[in-house]
Protein backbone atom coordinates (compact mmCIF):
# COMPACT_ATOMS: atom_id res chain seq x y z
CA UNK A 1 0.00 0.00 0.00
CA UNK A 2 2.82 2.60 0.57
CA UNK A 3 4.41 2.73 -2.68
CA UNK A 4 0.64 3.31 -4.27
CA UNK A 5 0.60 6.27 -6.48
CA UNK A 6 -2.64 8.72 -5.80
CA UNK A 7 -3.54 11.24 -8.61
CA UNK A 8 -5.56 14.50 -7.44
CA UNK A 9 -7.06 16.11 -10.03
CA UNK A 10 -9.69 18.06 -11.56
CA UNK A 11 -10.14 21.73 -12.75
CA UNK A 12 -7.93 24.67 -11.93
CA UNK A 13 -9.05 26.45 -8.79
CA UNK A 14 -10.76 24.53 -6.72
CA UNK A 15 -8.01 23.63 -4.10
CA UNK A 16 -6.51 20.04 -4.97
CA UNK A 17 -2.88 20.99 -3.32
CA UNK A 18 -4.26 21.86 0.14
CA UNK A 19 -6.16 18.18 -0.41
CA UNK A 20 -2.67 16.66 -1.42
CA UNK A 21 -0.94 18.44 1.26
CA UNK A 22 -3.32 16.96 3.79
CA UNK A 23 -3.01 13.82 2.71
CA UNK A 24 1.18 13.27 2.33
CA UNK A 25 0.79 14.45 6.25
CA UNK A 26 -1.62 11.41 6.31
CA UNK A 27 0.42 9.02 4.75
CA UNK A 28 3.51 10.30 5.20
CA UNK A 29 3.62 10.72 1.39
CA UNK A 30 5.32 13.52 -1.07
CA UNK A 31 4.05 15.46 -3.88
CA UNK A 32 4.92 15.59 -7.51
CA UNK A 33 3.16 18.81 -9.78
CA UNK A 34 0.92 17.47 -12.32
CA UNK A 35 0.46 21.51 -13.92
CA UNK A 36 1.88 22.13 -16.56
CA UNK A 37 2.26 26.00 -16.10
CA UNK A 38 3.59 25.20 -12.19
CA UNK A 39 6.75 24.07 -13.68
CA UNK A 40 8.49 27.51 -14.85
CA UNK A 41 10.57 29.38 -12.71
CA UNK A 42 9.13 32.51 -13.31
CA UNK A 43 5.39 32.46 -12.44
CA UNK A 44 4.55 31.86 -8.68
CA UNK A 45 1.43 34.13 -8.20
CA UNK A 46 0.05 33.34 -11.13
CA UNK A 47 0.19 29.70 -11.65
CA UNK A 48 -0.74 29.29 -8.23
CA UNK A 49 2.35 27.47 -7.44
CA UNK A 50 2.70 26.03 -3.12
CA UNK A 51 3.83 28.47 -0.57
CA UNK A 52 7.07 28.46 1.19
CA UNK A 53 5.62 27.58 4.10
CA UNK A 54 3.66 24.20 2.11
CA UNK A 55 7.11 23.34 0.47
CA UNK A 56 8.46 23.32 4.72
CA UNK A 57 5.58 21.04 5.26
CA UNK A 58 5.89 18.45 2.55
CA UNK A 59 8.44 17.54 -0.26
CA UNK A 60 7.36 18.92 -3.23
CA UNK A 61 8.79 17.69 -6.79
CA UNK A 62 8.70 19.61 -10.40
CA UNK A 63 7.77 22.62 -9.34
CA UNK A 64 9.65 26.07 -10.77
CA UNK A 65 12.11 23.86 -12.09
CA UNK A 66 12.06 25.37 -15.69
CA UNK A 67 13.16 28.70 -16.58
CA UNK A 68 10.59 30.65 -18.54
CA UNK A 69 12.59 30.29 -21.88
CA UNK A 70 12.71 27.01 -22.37
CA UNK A 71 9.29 24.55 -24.05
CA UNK A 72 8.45 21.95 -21.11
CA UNK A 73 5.89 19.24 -22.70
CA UNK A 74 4.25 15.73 -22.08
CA UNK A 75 7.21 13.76 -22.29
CA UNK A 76 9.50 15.85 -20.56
CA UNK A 77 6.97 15.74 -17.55
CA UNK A 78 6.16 11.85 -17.78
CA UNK A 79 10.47 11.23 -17.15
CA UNK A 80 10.48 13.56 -14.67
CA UNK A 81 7.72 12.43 -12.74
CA UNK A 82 8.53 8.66 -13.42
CA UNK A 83 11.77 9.00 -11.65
CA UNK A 84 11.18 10.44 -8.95
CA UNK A 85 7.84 8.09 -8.85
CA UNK A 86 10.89 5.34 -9.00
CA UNK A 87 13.08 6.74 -6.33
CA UNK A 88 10.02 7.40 -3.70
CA UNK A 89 8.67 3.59 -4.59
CA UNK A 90 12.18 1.94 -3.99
CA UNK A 91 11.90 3.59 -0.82
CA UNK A 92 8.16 2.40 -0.11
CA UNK A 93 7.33 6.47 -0.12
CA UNK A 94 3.84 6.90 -1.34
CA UNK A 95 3.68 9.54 -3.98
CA UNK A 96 0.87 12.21 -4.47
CA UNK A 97 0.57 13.72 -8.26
CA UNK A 98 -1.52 16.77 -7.95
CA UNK A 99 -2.62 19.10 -10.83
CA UNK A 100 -5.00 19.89 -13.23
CA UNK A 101 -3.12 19.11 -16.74
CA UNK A 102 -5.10 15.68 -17.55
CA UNK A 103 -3.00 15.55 -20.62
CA UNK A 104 -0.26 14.73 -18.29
CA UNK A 105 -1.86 12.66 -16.33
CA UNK A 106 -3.71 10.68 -19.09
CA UNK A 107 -0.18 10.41 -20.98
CA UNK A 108 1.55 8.89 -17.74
CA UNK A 109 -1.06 6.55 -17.17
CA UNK A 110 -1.98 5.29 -20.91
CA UNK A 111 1.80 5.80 -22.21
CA UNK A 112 3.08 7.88 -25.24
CA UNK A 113 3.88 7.76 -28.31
CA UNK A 114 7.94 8.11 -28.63
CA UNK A 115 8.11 10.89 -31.39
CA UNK A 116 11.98 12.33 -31.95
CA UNK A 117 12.15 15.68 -30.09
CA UNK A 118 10.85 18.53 -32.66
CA UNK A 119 13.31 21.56 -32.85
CA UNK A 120 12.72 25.40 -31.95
CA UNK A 121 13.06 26.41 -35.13
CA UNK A 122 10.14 24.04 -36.33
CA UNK A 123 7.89 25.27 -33.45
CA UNK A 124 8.88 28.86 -34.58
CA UNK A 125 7.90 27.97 -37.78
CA UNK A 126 4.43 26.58 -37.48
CA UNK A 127 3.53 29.63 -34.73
CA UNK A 128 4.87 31.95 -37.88
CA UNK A 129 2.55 29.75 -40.35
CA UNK A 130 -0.44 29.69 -37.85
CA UNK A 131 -0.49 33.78 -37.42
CA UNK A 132 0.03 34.36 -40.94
CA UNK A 133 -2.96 32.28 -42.62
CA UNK A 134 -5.10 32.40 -39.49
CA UNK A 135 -6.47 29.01 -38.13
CA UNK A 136 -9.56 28.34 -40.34
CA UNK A 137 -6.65 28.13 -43.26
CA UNK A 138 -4.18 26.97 -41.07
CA UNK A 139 -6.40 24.06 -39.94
CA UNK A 140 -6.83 23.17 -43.95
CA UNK A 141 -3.13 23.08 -44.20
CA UNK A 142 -2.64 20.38 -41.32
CA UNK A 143 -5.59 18.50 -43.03
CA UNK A 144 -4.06 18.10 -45.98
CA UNK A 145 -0.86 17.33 -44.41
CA UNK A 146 -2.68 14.43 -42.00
CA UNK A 147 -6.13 13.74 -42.46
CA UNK A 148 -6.40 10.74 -40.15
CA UNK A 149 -4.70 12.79 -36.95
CA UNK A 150 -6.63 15.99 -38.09
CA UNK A 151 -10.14 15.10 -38.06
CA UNK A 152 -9.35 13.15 -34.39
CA UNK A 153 -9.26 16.96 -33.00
CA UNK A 154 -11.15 20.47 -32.46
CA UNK A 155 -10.41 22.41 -35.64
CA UNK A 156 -9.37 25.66 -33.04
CA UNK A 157 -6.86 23.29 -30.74
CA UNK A 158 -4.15 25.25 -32.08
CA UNK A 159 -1.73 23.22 -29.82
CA UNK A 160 -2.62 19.80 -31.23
CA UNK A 161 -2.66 21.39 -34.68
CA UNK A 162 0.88 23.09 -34.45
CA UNK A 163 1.97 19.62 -33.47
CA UNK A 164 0.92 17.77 -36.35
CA UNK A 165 2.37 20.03 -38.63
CA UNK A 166 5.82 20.30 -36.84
CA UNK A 167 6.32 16.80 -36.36
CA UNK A 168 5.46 16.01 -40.39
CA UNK A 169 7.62 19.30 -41.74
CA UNK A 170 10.32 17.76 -39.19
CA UNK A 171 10.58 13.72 -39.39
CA UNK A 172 8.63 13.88 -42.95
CA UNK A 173 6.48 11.16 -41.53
CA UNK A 174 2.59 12.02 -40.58
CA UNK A 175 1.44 12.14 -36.83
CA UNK A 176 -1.16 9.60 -37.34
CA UNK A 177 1.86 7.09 -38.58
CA UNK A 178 4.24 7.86 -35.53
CA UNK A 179 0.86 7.22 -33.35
CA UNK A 180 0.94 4.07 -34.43
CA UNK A 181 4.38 2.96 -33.40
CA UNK A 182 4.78 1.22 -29.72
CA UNK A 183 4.24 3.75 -27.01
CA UNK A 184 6.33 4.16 -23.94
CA UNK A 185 4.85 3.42 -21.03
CA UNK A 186 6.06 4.87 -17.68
CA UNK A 187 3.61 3.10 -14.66
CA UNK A 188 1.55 0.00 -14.15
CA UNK A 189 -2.43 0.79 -14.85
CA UNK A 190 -3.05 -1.21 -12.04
CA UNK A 191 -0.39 0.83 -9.37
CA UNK A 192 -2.40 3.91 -8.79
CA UNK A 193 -5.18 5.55 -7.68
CA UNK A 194 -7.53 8.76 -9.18
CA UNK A 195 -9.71 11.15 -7.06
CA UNK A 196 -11.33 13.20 -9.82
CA UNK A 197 -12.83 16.05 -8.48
CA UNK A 198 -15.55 17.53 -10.74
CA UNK A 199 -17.76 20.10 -8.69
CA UNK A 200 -20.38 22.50 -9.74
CA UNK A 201 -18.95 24.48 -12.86
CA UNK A 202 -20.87 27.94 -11.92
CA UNK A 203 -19.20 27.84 -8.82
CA UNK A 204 -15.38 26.62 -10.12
CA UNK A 205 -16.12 29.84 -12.32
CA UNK A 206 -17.41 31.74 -9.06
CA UNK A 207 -14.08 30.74 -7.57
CA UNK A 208 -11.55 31.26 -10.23
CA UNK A 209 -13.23 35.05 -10.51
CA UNK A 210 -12.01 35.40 -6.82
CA UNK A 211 -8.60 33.95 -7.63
CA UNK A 212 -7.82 36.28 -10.51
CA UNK A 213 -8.42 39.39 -7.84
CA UNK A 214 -6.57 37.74 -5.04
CA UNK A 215 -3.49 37.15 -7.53
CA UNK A 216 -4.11 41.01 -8.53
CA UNK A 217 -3.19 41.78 -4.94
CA UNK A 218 -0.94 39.74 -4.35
CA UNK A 219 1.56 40.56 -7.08
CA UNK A 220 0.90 39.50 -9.92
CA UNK A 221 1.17 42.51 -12.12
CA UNK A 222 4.71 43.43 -10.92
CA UNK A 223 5.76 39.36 -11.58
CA UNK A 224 4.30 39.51 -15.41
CA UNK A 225 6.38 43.16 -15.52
CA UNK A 226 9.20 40.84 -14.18
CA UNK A 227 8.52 38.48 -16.65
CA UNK A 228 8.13 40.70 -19.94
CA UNK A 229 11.87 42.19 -19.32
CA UNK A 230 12.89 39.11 -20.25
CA UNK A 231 12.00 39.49 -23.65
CA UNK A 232 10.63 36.03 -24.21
CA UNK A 233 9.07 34.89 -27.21
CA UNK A 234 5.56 35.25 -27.42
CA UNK A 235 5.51 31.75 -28.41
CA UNK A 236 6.65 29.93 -25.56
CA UNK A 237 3.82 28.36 -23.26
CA UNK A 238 5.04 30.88 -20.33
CA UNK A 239 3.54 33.40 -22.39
CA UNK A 240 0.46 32.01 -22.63
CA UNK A 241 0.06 31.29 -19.11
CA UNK A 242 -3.54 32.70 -17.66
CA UNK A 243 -3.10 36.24 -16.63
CA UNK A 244 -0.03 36.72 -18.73
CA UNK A 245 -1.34 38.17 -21.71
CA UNK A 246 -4.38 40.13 -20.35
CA UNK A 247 -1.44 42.01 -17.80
CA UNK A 248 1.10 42.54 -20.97
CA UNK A 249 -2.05 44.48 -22.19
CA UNK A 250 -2.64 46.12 -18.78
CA UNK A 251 0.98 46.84 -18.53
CA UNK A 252 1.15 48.46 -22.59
CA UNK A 253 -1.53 50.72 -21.43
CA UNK A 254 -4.16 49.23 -24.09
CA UNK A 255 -6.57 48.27 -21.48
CA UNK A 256 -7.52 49.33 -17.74
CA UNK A 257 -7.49 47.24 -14.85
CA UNK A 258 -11.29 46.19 -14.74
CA UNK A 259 -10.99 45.05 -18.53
CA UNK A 260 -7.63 43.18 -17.62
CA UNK A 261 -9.20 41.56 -15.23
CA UNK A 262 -12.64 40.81 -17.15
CA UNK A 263 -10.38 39.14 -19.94
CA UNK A 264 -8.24 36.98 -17.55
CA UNK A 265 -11.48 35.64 -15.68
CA UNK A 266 -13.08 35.39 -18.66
CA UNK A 267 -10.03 32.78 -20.36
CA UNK A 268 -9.82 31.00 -17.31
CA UNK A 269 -13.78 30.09 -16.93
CA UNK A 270 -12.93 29.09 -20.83
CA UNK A 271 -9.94 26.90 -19.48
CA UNK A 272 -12.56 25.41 -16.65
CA UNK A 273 -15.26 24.39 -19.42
CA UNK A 274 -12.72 22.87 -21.55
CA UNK A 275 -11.02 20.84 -18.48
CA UNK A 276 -14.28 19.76 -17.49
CA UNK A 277 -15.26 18.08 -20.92
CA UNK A 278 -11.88 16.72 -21.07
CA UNK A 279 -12.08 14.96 -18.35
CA UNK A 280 -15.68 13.54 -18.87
CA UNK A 281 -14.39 12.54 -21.92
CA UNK A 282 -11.18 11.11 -20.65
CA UNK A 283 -10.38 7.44 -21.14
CA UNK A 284 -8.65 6.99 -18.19
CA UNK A 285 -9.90 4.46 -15.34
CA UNK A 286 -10.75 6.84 -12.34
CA UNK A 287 -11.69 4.84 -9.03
CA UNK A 288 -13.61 8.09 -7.42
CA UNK A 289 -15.08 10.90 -9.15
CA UNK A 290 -16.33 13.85 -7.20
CA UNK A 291 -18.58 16.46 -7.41
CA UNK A 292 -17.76 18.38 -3.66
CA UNK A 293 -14.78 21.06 -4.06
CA UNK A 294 -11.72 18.68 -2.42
CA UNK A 295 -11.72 21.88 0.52
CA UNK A 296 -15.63 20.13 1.57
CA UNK A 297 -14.43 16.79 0.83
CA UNK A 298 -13.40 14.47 4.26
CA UNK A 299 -10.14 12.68 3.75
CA UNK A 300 -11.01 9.25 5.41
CA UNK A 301 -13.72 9.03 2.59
CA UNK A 302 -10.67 7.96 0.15
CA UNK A 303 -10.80 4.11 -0.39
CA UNK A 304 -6.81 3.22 -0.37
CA UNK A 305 -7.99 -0.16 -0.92
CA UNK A 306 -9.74 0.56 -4.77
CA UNK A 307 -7.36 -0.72 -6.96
C-alpha cells in the first residue's frame, strides 16, 4: 500500500494541493506537480504554485524547475515524474501527483507515443505559419498534411494542430503514422489511484473570478512586468500562461485594470469548461469521481484499498 501512487485532479481552482498536502501528512507521502504552467521558474502568483511555508511542510517535486525560456511538454513531464515516482517507490514512499493538466496525467497513465524531439526552429515555424494564414486556413493546411490525426481533434486546438504540422515538416512522416508505433509506457495501470474532483462548474467559475483578484493583490502585475523584461518569445507556453497576456495588455496601457481583469477571468472560466469536458471525456480508469470542491471533501472518505 505505501508505494501506491494517488492522482488528485480536476479543474484549476478549486483547491486540490491543500487536499494533497493533507493527505502526504496522512500518509507520510510527497508530492509531484501534475500543472503544466507550475513548472516555470518565473510564475509563482500566477500559476498558483505552493507556498514556502507548504514546500516546509511536505516535499514537493517539479515545481519552478524550468526557466521561462525554455518549451516543457508531455514527455519531458512523464520522465520527470517517473523518476522520482521510482526513487520514492524503492523507498516504499507513497507519492501524491496533484494538478489539473489531464494531458499529463492521461499520458503517464496510458503511455506515449515516442516521437523524436521537434526543434525550436520548427515550433517557430508553425507559430509563424499559424499567425500568418489564421487558423480556419491553417487548420486546412494540417488536413491536408494528415487527415487521419486531423479530423481526431477540435479544428481551433491550435496546440494539437501546431503539433501535427511540426512533427510532419520535421521527421517527414505524418502524426497519425508515428501514433501508431509502440508507445512508452512509464507506470503500471493497475499501481495507482484517481480522485477526480468535478464540482459545480458555476461555482469553479465563481471561484476562479475570486482567484484572478486575489493574484491582482498579491503581485501578480509586478511578476508579469518581471517576466516581460525578459524578452521572451511570445511563443513559448510561459507566455500564454492565464493572466499573462491580459497584464502585458494592462501593462502596454491598451486596457484598464477592470478590462484586464474581465479578460483573464473570462479565459480561465474558458480553461474550466474545456477541463471539465476533457475529463468527462477522458479514457482513463478513475476509481472516485467527485462532485464536492476537495476543501468540503473528508479525507477518510478515500478508499486506499480501490485498486
Amino acid at each position: 500500500m505505501s508505494s501506491l501512487i494517488h492522482f488528485i485532479s480536476g479543474p484549476t481552482g478549486i483547491g486540490k494541493s491543500d487536499l494533497a498536502i493533507k493527505l502526504a501528512k496522512k500518509i507520510n507521502g510527497k508530492i509531484i506537480n501534475a500543472d503544466s504552467m507550475q513548472v516555470y521558474e518565473n510564475l509563482n502568483i500566477l500559476t498558483a504554485r505552493p507556498s514556502e511555508k507548504d514546500l516546509k511542510e511536505v516535499e514537493h517535486k517539479l515545481y519552478g524547475h524550468i526557466k521561462g525560456s525554455e518549451r516543457y511538454n508531455v514527455a519531458n513531464w512523464c520522465n520527470e515524474a517517473s523518476s522520482f515516482i521510482n526513487q520514492f517507490s524503492k523507498k516504499n514512499i507513497p507519492v501524491i501527483l496533484v494538478g489539473g493538466t489531464g494531458m499529463y496525467i492521461e499520458k503517464l497513465i496510458n503511455g506515449i507515443v515516442d516521437i523524436p524531439s521537434i526543434p525550436e526552429e520548427y515550433k517557430l515555424k508553425s507559430e509563424k505559419k499559424l499567425a500568418k494564414v489564421g487558423i480556419k486556413d491553417f487548420y486546412k493546411l494540417v488536413y491536408d498534411l494528415d487527415k487521419e490525426a486531423t479530423k481526431k481533434i477540435n479544428p481551433n486546438d491550435i496546440n494539437r494542430l501546431k503539433r501535427i504540422w511540426e512533427v510532419f515538416s520535421y521527421t517527414k512522416i505524418q502524426f497519425s503514422e508515428w501514433t501508431r508505433n509502440k508507445s512508452k509506457y512509464f507506470i503500471s495501470s493497475s499501481d495507482y489511484l484517481l480522485y477526480l474532483f468535478l464540482p459545480d462548474r458555476k461555482k469553479n467559475y465563481e471561484r476562479v473570478e475570486k482567484r484572478f483578484i486575489n493574484m491582482i493583490k498579491k503581485g501578480a502585475i509586478p511578476e508579469v512586468e518581471k517576466l516581460l523584461k525578459l524578452n521572451l518569445d511570445n511563443s513559448l507556453p510561459i507566455m500564454r500562461a492565464h493572466g499573462v497576456p491580459e497584464i502585458s495588455l494592462f501593462l502596454q496601457k491598451k486596457i484598464n485594470l477592470d478590462e484586464c481583469i474581465a479578460k483573464a477571468q473570462q479565459v480561465t472560466r474558458n480553461y474550466v469548461k474545456r477541463q471539465h469536458t476533457w475529463w468527462n471525456s477522458s479514457n482513463i480508469r478513475i476509481q472516485q469521481k467527485i462532485t464536492e470542491f476537495p476543501d468540503q471533501y473528508d479525507l477518510n472518505s478515500m478508499n486506499f484499498n480501490q485498486i
